[in-house]
PDB file of N, CA and C in Angstrom:
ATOM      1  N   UNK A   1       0.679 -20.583 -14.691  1.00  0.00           N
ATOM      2  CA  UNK A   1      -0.351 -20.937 -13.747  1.00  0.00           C
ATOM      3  C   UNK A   1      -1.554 -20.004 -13.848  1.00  0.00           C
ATOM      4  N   UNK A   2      -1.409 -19.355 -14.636  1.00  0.00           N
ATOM      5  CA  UNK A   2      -2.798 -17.870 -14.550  1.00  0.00           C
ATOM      6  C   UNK A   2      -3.663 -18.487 -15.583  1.00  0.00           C
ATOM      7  N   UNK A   3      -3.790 -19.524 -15.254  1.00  0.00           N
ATOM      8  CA  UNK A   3      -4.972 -20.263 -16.350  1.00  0.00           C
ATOM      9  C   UNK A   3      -4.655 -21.256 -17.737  1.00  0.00           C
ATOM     10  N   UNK A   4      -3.483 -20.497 -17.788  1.00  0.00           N
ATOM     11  CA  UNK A   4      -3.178 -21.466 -19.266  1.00  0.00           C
ATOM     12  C   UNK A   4      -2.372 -22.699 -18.732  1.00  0.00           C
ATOM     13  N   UNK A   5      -2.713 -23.702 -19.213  1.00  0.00           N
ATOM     14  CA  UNK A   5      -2.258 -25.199 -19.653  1.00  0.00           C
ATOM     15  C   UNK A   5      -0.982 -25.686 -19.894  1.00  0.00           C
ATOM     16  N   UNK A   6      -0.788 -24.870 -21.237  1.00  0.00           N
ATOM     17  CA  UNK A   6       0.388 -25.534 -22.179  1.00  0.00           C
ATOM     18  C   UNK A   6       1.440 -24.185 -21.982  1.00  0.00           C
ATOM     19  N   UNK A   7       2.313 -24.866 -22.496  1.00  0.00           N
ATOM     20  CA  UNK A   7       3.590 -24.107 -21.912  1.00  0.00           C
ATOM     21  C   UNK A   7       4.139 -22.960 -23.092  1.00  0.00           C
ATOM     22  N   UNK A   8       3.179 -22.936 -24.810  1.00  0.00           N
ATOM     23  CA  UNK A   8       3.023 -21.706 -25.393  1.00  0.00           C
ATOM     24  C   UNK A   8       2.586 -20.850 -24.747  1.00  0.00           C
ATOM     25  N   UNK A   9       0.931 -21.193 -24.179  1.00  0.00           N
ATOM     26  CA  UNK A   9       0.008 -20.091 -23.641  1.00  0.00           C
ATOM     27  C   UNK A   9       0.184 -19.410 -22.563  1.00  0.00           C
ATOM     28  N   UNK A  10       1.506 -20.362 -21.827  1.00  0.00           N
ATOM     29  CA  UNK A  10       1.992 -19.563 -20.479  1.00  0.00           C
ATOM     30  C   UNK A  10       3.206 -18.836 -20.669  1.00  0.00           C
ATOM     31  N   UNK A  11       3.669 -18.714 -21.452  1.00  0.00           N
ATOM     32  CA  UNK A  11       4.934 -18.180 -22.761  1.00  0.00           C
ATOM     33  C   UNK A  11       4.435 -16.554 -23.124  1.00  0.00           C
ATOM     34  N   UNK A  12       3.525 -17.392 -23.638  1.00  0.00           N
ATOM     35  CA  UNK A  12       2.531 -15.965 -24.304  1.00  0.00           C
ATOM     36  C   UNK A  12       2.302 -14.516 -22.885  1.00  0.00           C
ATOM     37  N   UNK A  13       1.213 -15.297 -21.786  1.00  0.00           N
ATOM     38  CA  UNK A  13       0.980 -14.645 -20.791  1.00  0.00           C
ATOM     39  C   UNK A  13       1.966 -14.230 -20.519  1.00  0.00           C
ATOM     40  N   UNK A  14       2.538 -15.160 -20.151  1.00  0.00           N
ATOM     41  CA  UNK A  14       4.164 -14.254 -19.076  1.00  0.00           C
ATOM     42  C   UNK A  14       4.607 -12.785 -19.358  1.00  0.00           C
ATOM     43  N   UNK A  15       4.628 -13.522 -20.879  1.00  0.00           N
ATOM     44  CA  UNK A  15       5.169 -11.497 -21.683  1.00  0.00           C
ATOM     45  C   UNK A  15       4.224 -10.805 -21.851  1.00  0.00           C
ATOM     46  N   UNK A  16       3.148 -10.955 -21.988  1.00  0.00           N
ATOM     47  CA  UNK A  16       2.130 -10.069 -21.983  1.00  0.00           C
ATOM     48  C   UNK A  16       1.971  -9.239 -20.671  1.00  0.00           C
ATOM     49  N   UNK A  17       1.900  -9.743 -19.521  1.00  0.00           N
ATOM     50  CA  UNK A  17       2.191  -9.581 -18.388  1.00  0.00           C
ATOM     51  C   UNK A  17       3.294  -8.726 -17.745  1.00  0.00           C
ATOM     52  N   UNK A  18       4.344  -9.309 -18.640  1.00  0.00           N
ATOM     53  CA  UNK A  18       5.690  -8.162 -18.011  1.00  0.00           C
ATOM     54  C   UNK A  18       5.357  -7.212 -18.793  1.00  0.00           C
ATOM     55  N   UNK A  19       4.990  -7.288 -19.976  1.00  0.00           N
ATOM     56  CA  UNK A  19       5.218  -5.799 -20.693  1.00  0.00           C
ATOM     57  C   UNK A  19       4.543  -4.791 -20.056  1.00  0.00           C
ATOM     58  N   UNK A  20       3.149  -5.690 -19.730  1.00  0.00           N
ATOM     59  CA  UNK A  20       2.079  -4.633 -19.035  1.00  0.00           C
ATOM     60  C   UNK A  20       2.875  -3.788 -18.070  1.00  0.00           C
ATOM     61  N   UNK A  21       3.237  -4.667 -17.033  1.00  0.00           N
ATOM     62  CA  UNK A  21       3.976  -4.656 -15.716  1.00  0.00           C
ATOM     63  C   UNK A  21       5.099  -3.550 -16.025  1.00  0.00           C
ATOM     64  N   UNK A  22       5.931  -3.511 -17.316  1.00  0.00           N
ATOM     65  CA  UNK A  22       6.895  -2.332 -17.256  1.00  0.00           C
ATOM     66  C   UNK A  22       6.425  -0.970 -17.744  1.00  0.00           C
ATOM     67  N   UNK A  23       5.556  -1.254 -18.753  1.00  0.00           N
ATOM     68  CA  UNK A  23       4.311   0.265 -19.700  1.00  0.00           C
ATOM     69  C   UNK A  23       4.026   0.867 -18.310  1.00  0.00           C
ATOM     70  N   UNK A  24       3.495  -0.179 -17.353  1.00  0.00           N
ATOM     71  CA  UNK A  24       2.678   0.163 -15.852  1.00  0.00           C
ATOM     72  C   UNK A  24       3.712   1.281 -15.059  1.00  0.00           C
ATOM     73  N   UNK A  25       4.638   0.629 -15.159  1.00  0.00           N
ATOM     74  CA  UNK A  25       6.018   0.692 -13.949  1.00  0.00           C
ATOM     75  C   UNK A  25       6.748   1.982 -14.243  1.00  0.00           C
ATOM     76  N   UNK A  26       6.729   2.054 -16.082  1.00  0.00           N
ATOM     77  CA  UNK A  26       7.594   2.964 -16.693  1.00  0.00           C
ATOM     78  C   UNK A  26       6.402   4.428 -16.390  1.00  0.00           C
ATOM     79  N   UNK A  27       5.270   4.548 -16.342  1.00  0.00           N
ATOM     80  CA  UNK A  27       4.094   5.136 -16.223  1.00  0.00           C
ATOM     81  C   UNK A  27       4.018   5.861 -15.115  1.00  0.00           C
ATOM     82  N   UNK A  28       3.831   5.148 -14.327  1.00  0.00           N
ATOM     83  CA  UNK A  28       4.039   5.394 -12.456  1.00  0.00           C
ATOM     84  C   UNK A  28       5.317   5.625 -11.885  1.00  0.00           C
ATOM     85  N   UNK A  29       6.586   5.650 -12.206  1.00  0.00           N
ATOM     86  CA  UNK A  29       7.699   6.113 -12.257  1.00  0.00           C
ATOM     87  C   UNK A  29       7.631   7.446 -13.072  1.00  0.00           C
ATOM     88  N   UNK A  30       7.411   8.045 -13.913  1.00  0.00           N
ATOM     89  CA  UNK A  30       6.492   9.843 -14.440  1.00  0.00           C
ATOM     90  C   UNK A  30       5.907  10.204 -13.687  1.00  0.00           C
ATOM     91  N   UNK A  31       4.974   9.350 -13.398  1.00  0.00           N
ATOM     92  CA  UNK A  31       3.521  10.814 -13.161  1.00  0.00           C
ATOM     93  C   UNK A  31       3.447  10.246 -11.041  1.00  0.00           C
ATOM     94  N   UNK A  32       3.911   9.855 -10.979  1.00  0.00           N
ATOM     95  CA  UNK A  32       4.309   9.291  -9.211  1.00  0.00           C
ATOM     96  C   UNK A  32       4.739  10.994  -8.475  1.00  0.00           C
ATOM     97  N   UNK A  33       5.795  11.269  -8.535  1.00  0.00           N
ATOM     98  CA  UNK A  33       6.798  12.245  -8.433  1.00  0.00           C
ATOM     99  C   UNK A  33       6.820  13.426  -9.675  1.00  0.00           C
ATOM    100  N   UNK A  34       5.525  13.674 -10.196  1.00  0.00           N
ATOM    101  CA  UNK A  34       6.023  14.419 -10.943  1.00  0.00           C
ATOM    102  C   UNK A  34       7.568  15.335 -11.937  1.00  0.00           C
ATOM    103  N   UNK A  35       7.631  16.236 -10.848  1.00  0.00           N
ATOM    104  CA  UNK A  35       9.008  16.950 -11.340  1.00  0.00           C
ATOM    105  C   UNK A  35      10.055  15.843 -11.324  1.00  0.00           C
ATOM    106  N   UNK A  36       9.845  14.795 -10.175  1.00  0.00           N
ATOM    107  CA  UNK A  36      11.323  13.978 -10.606  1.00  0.00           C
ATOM    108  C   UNK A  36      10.692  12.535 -11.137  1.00  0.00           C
ATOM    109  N   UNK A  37      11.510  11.938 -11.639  1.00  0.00           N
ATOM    110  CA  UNK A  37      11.018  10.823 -12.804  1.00  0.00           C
ATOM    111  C   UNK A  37      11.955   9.343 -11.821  1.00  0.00           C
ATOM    112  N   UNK A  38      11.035   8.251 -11.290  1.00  0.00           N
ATOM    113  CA  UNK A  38      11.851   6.949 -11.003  1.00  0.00           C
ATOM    114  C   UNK A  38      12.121   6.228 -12.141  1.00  0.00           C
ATOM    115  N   UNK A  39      12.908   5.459 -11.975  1.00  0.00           N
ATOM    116  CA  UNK A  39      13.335   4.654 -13.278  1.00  0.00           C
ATOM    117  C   UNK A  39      12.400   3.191 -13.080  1.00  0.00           C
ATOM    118  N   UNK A  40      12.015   3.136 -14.386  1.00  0.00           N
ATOM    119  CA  UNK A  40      10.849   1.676 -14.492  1.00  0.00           C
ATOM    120  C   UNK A  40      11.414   0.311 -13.683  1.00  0.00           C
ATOM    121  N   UNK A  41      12.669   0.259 -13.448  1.00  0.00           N
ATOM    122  CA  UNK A  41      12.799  -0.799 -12.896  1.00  0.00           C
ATOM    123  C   UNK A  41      12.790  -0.499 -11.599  1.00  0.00           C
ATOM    124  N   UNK A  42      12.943   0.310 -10.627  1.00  0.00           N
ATOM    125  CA  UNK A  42      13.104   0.330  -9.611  1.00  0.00           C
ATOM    126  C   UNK A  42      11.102   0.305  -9.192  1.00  0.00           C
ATOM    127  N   UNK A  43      10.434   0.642  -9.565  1.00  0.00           N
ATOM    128  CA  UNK A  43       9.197   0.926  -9.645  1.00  0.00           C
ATOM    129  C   UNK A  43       8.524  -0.933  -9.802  1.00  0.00           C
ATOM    130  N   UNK A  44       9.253  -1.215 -10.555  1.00  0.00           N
ATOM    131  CA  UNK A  44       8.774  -2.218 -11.282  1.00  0.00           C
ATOM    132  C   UNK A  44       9.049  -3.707  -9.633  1.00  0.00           C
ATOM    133  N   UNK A  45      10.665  -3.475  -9.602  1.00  0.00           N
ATOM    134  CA  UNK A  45      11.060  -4.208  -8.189  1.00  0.00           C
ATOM    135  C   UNK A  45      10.169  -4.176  -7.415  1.00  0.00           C
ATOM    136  N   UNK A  46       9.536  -2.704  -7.104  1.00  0.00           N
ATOM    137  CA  UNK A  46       8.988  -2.726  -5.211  1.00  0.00           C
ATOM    138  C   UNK A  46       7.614  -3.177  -6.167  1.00  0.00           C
ATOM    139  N   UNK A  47       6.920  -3.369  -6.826  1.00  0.00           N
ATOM    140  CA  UNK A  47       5.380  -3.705  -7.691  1.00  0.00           C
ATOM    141  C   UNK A  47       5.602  -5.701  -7.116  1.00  0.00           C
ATOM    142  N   UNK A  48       6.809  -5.780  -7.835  1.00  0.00           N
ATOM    143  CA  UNK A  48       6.935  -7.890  -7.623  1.00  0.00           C
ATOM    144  C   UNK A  48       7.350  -7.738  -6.598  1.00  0.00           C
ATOM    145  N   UNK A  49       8.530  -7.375  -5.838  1.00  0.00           N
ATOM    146  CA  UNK A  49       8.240  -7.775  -4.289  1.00  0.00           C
ATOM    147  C   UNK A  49       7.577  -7.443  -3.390  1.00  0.00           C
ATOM    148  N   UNK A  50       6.161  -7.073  -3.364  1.00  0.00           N
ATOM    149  CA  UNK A  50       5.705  -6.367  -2.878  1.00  0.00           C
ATOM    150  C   UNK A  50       4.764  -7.455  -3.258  1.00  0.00           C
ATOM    151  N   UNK A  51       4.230  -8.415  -4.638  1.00  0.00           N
ATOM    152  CA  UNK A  51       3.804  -9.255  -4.629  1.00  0.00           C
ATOM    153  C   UNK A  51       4.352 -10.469  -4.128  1.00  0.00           C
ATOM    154  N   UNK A  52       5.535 -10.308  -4.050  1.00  0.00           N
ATOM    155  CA  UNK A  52       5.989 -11.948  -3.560  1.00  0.00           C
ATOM    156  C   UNK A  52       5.858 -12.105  -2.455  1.00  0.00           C
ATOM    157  N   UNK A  53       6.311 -11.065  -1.542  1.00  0.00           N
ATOM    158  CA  UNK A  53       5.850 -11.091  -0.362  1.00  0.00           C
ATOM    159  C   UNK A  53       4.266 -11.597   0.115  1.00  0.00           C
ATOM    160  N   UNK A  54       3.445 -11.285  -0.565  1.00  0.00           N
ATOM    161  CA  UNK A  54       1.996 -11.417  -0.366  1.00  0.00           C
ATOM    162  C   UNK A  54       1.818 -12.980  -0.590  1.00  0.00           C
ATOM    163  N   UNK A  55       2.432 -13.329  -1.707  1.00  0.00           N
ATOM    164  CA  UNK A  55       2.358 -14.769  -1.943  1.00  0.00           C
ATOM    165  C   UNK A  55       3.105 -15.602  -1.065  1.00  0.00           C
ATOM    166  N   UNK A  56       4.044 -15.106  -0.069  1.00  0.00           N
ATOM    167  CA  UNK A  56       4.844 -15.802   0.484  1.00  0.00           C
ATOM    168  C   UNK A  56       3.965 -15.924   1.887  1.00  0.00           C
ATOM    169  N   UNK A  57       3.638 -14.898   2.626  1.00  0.00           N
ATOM    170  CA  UNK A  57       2.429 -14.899   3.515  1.00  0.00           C
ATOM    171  C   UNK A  57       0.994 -15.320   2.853  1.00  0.00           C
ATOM    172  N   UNK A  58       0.911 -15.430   1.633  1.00  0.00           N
ATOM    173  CA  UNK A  58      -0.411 -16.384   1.939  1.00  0.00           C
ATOM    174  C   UNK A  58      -0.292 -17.602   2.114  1.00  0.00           C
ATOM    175  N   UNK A  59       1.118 -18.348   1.489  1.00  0.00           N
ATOM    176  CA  UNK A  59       1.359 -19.498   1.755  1.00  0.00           C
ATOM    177  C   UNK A  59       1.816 -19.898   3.237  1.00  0.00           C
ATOM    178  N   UNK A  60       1.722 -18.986   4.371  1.00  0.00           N
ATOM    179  CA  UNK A  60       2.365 -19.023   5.594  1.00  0.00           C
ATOM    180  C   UNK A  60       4.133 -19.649   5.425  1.00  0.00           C
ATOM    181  N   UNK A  61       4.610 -19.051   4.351  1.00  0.00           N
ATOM    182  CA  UNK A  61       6.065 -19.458   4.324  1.00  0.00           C
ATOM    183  C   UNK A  61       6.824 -18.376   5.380  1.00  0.00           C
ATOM    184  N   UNK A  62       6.639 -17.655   5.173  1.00  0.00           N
ATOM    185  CA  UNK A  62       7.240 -16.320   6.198  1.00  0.00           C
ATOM    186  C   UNK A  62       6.206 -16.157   7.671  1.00  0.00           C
TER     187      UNK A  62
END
């Protein structure tokens, strides 16, 4: 849905997107806490639910 059409180009995005999303996650889990290090996924969790939530209140579902 982020613009592309066909279901390569939304293939494509998707992973482009997560990778960003974990480089991001794995990044900010280091340098967040310095001396102690979060692990990319836990970083990565509160990043999407933290969006879904937003999407869920913009849709007035919640």
């Amino acid at each position: 849905m982020l613009g592309a059409r066909r279901v390569a180009a939304q293939a494509l995005m998707a992973g482009g997107i997560g990778a960003v999303l974990m480089v991001g996650s794995d990044w900010l889990g280091r340098m967040a806490l310095h001396p102690v290090q979060l692990p990319a996924g836990t970083v990565a969790s509160v990043l999407g639910g933290s969006y879904f939530l937003y999407l869920l209140v913009r849709r007035r579902v919640l």
